[in-house]
PDB file of N, CA and C in Angstrom:
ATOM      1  N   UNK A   1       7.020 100.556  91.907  1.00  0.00           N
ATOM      2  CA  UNK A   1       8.317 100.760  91.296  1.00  0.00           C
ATOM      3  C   UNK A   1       8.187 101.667  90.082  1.00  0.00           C
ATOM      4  N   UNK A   2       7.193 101.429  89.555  1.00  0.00           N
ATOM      5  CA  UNK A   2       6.866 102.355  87.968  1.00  0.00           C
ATOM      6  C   UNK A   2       6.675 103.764  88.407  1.00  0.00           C
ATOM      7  N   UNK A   3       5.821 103.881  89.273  1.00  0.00           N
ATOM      8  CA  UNK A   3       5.574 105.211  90.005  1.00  0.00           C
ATOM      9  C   UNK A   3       6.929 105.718  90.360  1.00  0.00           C
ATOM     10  N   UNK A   4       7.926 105.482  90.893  1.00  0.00           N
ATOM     11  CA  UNK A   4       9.370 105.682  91.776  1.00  0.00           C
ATOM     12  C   UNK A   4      10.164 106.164  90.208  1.00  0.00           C
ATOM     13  N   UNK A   5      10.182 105.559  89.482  1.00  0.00           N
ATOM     14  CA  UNK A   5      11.096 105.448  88.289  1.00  0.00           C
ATOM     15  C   UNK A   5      10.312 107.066  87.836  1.00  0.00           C
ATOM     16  N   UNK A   6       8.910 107.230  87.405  1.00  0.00           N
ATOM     17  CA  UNK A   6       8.045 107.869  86.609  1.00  0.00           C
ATOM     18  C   UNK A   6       8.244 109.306  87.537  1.00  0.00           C
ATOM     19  N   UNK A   7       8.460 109.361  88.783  1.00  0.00           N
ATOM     20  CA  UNK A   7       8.718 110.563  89.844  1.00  0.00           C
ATOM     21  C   UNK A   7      10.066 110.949  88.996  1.00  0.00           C
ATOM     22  N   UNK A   8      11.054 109.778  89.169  1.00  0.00           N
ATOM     23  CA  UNK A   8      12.872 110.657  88.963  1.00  0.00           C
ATOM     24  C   UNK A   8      12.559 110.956  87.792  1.00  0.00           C
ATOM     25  N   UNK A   9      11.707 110.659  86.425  1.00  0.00           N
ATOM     26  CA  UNK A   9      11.795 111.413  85.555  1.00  0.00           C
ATOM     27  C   UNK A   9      11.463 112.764  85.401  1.00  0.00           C
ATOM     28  N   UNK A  10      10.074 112.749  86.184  1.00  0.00           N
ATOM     29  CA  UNK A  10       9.423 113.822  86.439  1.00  0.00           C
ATOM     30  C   UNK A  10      10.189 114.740  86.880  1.00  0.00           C
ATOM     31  N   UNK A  11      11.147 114.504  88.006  1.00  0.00           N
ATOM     32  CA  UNK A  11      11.738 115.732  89.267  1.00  0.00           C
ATOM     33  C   UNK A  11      12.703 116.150  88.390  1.00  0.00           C
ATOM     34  N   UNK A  12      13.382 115.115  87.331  1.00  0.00           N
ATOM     35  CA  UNK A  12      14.549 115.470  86.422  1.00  0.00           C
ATOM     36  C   UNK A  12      15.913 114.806  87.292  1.00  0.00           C
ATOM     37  N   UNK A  13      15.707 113.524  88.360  1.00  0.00           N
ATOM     38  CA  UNK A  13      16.773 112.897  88.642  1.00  0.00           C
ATOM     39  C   UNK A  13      17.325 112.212  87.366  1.00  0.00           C
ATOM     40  N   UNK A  14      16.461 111.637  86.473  1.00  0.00           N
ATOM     41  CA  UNK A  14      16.186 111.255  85.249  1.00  0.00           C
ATOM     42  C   UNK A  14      16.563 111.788  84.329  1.00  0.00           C
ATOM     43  N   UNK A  15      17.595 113.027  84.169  1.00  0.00           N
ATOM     44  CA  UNK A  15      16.347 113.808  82.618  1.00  0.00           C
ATOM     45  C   UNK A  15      16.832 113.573  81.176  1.00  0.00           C
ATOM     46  N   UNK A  16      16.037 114.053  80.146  1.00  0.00           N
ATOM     47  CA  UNK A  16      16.288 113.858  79.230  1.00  0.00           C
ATOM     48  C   UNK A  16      17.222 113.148  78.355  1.00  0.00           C
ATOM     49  N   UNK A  17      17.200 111.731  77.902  1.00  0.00           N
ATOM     50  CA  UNK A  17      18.108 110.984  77.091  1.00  0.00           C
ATOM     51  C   UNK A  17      19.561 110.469  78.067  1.00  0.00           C
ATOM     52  N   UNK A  18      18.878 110.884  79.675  1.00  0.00           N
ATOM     53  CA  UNK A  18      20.152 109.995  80.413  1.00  0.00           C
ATOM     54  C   UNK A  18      19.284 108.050  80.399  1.00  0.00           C
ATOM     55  N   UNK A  19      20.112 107.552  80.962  1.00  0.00           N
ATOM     56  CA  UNK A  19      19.841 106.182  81.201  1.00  0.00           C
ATOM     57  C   UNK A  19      19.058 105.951  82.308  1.00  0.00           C
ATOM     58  N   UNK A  20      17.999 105.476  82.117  1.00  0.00           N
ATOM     59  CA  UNK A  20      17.091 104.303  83.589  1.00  0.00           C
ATOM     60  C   UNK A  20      17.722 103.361  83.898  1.00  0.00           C
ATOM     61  N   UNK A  21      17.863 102.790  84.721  1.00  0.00           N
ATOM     62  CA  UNK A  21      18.171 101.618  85.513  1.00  0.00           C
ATOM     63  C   UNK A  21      17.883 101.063  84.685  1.00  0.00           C
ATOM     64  N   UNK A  22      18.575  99.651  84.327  1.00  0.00           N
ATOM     65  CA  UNK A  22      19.235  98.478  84.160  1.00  0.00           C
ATOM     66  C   UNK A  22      17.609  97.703  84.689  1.00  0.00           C
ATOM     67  N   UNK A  23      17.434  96.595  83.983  1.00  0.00           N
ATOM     68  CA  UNK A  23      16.575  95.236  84.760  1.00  0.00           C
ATOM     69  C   UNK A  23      17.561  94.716  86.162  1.00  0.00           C
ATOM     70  N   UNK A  24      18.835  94.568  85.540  1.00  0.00           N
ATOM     71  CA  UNK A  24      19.493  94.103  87.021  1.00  0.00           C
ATOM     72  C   UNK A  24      19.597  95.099  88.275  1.00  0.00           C
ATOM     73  N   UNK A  25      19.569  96.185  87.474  1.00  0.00           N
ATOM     74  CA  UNK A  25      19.641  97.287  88.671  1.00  0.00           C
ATOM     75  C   UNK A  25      18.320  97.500  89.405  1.00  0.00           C
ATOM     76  N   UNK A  26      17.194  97.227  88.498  1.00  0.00           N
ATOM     77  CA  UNK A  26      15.823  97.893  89.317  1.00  0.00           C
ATOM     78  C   UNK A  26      15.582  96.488  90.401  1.00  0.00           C
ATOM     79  N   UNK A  27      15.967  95.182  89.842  1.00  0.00           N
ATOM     80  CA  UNK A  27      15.602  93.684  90.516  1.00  0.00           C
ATOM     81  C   UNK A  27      16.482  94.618  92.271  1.00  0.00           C
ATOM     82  N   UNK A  28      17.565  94.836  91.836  1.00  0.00           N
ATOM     83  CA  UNK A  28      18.417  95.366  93.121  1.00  0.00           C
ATOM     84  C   UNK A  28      17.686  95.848  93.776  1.00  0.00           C
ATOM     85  N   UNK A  29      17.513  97.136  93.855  1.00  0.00           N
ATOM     86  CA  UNK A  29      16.555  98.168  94.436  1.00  0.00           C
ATOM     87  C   UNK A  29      15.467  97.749  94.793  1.00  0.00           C
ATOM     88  N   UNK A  30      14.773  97.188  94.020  1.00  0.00           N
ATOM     89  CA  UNK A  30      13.250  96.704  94.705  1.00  0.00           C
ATOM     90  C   UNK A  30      13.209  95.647  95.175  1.00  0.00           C
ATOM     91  N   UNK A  31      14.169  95.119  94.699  1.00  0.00           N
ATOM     92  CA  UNK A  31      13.710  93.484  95.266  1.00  0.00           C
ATOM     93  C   UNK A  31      12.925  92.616  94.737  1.00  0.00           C
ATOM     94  N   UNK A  32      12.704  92.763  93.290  1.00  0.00           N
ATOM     95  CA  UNK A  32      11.649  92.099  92.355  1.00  0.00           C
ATOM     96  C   UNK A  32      12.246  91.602  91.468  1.00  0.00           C
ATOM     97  N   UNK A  33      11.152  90.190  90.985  1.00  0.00           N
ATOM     98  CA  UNK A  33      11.672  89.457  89.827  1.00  0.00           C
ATOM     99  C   UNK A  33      12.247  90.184  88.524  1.00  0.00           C
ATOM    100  N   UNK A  34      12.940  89.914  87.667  1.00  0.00           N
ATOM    101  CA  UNK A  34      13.521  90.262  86.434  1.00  0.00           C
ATOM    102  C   UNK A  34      12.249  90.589  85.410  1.00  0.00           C
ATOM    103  N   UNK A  35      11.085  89.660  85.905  1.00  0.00           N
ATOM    104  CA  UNK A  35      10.089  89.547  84.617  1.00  0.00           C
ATOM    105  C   UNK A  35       9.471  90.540  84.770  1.00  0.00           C
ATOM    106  N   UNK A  36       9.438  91.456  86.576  1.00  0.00           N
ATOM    107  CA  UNK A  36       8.596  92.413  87.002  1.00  0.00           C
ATOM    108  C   UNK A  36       9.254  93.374  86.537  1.00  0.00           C
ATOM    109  N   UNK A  37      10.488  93.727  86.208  1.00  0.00           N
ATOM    110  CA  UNK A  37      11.596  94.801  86.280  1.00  0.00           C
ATOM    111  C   UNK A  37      11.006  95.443  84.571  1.00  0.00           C
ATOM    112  N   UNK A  38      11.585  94.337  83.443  1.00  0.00           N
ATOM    113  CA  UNK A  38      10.949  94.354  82.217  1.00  0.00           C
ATOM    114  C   UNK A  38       9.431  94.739  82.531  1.00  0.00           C
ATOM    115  N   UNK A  39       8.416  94.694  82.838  1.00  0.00           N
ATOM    116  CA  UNK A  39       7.154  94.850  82.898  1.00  0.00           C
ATOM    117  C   UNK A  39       7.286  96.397  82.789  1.00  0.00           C
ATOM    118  N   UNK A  40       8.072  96.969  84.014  1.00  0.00           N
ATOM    119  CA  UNK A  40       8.156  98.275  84.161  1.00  0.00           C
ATOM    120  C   UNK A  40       8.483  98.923  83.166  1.00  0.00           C
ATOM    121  N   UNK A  41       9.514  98.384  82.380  1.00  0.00           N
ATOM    122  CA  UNK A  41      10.639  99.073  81.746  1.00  0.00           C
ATOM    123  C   UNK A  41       9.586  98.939  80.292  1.00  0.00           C
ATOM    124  N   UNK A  42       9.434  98.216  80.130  1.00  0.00           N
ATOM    125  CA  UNK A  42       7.695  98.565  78.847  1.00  0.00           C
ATOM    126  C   UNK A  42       7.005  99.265  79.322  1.00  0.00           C
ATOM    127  N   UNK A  43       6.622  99.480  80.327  1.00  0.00           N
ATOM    128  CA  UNK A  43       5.265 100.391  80.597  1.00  0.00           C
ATOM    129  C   UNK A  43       5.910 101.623  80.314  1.00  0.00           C
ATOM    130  N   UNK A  44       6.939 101.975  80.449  1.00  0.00           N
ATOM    131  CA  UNK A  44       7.066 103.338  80.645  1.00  0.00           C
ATOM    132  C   UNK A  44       7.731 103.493  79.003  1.00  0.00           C
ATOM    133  N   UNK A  45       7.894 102.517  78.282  1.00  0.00           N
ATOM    134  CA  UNK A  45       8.476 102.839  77.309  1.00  0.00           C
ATOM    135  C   UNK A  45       7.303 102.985  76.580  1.00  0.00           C
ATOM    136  N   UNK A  46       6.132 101.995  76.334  1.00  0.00           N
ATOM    137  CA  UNK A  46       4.597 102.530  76.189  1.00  0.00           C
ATOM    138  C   UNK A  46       4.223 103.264  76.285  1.00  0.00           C
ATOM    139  N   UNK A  47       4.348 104.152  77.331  1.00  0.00           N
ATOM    140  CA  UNK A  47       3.771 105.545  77.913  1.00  0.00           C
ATOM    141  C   UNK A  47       4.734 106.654  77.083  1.00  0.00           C
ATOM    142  N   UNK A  48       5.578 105.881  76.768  1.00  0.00           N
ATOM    143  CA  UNK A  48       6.672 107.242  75.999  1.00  0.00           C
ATOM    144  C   UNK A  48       7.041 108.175  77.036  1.00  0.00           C
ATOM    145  N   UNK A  49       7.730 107.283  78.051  1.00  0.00           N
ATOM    146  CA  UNK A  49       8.657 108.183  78.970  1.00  0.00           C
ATOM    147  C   UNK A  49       9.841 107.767  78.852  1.00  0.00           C
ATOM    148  N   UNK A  50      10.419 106.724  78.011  1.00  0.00           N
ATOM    149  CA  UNK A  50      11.600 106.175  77.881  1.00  0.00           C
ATOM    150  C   UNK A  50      11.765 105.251  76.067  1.00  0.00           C
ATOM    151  N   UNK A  51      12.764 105.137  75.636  1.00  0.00           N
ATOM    152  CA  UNK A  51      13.117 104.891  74.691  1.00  0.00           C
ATOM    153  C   UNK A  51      14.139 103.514  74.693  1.00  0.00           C
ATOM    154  N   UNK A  52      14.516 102.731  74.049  1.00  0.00           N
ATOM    155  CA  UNK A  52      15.097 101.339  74.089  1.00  0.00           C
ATOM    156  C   UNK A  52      16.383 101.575  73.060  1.00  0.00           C
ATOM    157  N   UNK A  53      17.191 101.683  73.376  1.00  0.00           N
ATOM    158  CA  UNK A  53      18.362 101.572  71.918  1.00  0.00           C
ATOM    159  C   UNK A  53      18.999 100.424  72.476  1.00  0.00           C
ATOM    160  N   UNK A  54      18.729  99.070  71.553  1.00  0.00           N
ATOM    161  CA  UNK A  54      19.213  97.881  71.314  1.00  0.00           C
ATOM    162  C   UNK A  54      21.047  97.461  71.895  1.00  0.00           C
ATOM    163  N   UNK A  55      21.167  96.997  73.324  1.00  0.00           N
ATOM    164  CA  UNK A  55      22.399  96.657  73.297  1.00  0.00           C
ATOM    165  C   UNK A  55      22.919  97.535  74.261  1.00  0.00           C
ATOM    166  N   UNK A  56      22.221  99.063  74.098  1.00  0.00           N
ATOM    167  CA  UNK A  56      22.635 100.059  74.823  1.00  0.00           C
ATOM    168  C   UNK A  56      21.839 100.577  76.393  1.00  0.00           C
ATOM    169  N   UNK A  57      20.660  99.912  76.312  1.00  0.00           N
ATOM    170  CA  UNK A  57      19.801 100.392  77.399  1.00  0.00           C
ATOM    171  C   UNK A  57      18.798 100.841  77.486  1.00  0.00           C
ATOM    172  N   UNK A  58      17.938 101.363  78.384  1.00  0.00           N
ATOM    173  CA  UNK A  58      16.826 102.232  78.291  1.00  0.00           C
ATOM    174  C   UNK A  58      17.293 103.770  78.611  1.00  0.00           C
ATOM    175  N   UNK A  59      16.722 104.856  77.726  1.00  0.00           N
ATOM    176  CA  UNK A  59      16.559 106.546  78.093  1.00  0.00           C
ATOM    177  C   UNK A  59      14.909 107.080  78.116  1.00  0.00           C
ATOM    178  N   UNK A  60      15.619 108.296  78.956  1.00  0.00           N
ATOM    179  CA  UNK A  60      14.440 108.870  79.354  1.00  0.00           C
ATOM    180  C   UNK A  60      14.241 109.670  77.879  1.00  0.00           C
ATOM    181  N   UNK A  61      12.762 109.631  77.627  1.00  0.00           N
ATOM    182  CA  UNK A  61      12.249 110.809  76.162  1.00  0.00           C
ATOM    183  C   UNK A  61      12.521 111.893  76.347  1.00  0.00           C
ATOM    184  N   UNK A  62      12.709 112.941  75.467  1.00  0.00           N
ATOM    185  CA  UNK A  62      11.897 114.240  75.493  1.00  0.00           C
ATOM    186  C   UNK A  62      11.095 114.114  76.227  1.00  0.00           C
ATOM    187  N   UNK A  63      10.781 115.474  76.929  1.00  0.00           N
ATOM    188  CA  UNK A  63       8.701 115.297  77.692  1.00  0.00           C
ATOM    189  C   UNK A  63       8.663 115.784  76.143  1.00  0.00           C
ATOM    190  N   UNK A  64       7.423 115.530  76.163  1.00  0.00           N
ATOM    191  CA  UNK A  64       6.158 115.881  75.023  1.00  0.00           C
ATOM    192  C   UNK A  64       6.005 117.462  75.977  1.00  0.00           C
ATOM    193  N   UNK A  65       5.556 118.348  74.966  1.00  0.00           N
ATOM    194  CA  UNK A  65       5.406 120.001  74.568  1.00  0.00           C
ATOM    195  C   UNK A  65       4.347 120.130  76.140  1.00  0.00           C
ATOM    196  N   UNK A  66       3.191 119.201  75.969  1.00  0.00           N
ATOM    197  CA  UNK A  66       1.913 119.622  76.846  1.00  0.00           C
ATOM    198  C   UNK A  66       2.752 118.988  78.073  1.00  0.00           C
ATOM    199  N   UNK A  67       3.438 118.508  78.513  1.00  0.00           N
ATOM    200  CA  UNK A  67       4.001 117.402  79.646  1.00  0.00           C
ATOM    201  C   UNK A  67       4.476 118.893  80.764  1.00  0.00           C
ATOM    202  N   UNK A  68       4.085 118.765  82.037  1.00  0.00           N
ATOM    203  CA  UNK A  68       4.468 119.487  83.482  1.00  0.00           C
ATOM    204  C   UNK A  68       3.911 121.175  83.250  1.00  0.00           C
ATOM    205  N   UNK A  69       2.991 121.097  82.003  1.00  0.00           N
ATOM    206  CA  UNK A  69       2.059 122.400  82.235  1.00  0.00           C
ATOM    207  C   UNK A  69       2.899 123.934  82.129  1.00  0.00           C
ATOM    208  N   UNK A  70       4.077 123.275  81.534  1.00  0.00           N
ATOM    209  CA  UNK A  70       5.000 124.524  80.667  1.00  0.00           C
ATOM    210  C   UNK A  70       4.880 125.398  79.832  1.00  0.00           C
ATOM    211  N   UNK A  71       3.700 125.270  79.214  1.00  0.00           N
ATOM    212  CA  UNK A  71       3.304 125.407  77.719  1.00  0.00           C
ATOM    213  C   UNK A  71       3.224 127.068  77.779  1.00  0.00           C
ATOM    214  N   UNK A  72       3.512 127.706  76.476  1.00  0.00           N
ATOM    215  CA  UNK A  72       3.654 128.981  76.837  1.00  0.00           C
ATOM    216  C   UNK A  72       1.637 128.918  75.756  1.00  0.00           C
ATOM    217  N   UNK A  73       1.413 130.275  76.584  1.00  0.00           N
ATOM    218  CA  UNK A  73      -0.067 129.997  75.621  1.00  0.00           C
ATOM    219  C   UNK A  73       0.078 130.809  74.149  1.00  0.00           C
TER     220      UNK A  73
END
């Protein structure tokens, strides 16, 4: 599921400062416990692919400068 989520950011189904799925929404889709859904939704906020604003949800970050090999030299 982390991988699936970590792709739509990547491809830009995701992008920048839109919203990730909901815990209730990812339990939907996958079919997994609530506690597994949160698991995800930290990992990727750990990894700094997503951000938490209290009340409001999870967003996708900025990529970071070095992120998909853009970098001008």
């Amino acid at each position: 599921m982390a991988e699936v989520v970590r792709g739509r950011i990547a491809d830009g189904t995701y992008p920048p400062r839109s919203r990730v799925p909901s815990v209730v929404q990812l339990t939907s889709e996958f079919g997994v416990a609530n506690a597994t859904a949160h698991k995800v939704l930290r990992a990727l906020r750990e990894e700094g692919l997503t951000y938490t604003e209290p009340g409001l949800g999870s967003f996708v970050a900025e990529r970071p400068q070095n992120a998909g090999g853009d970098e001008k030299a």
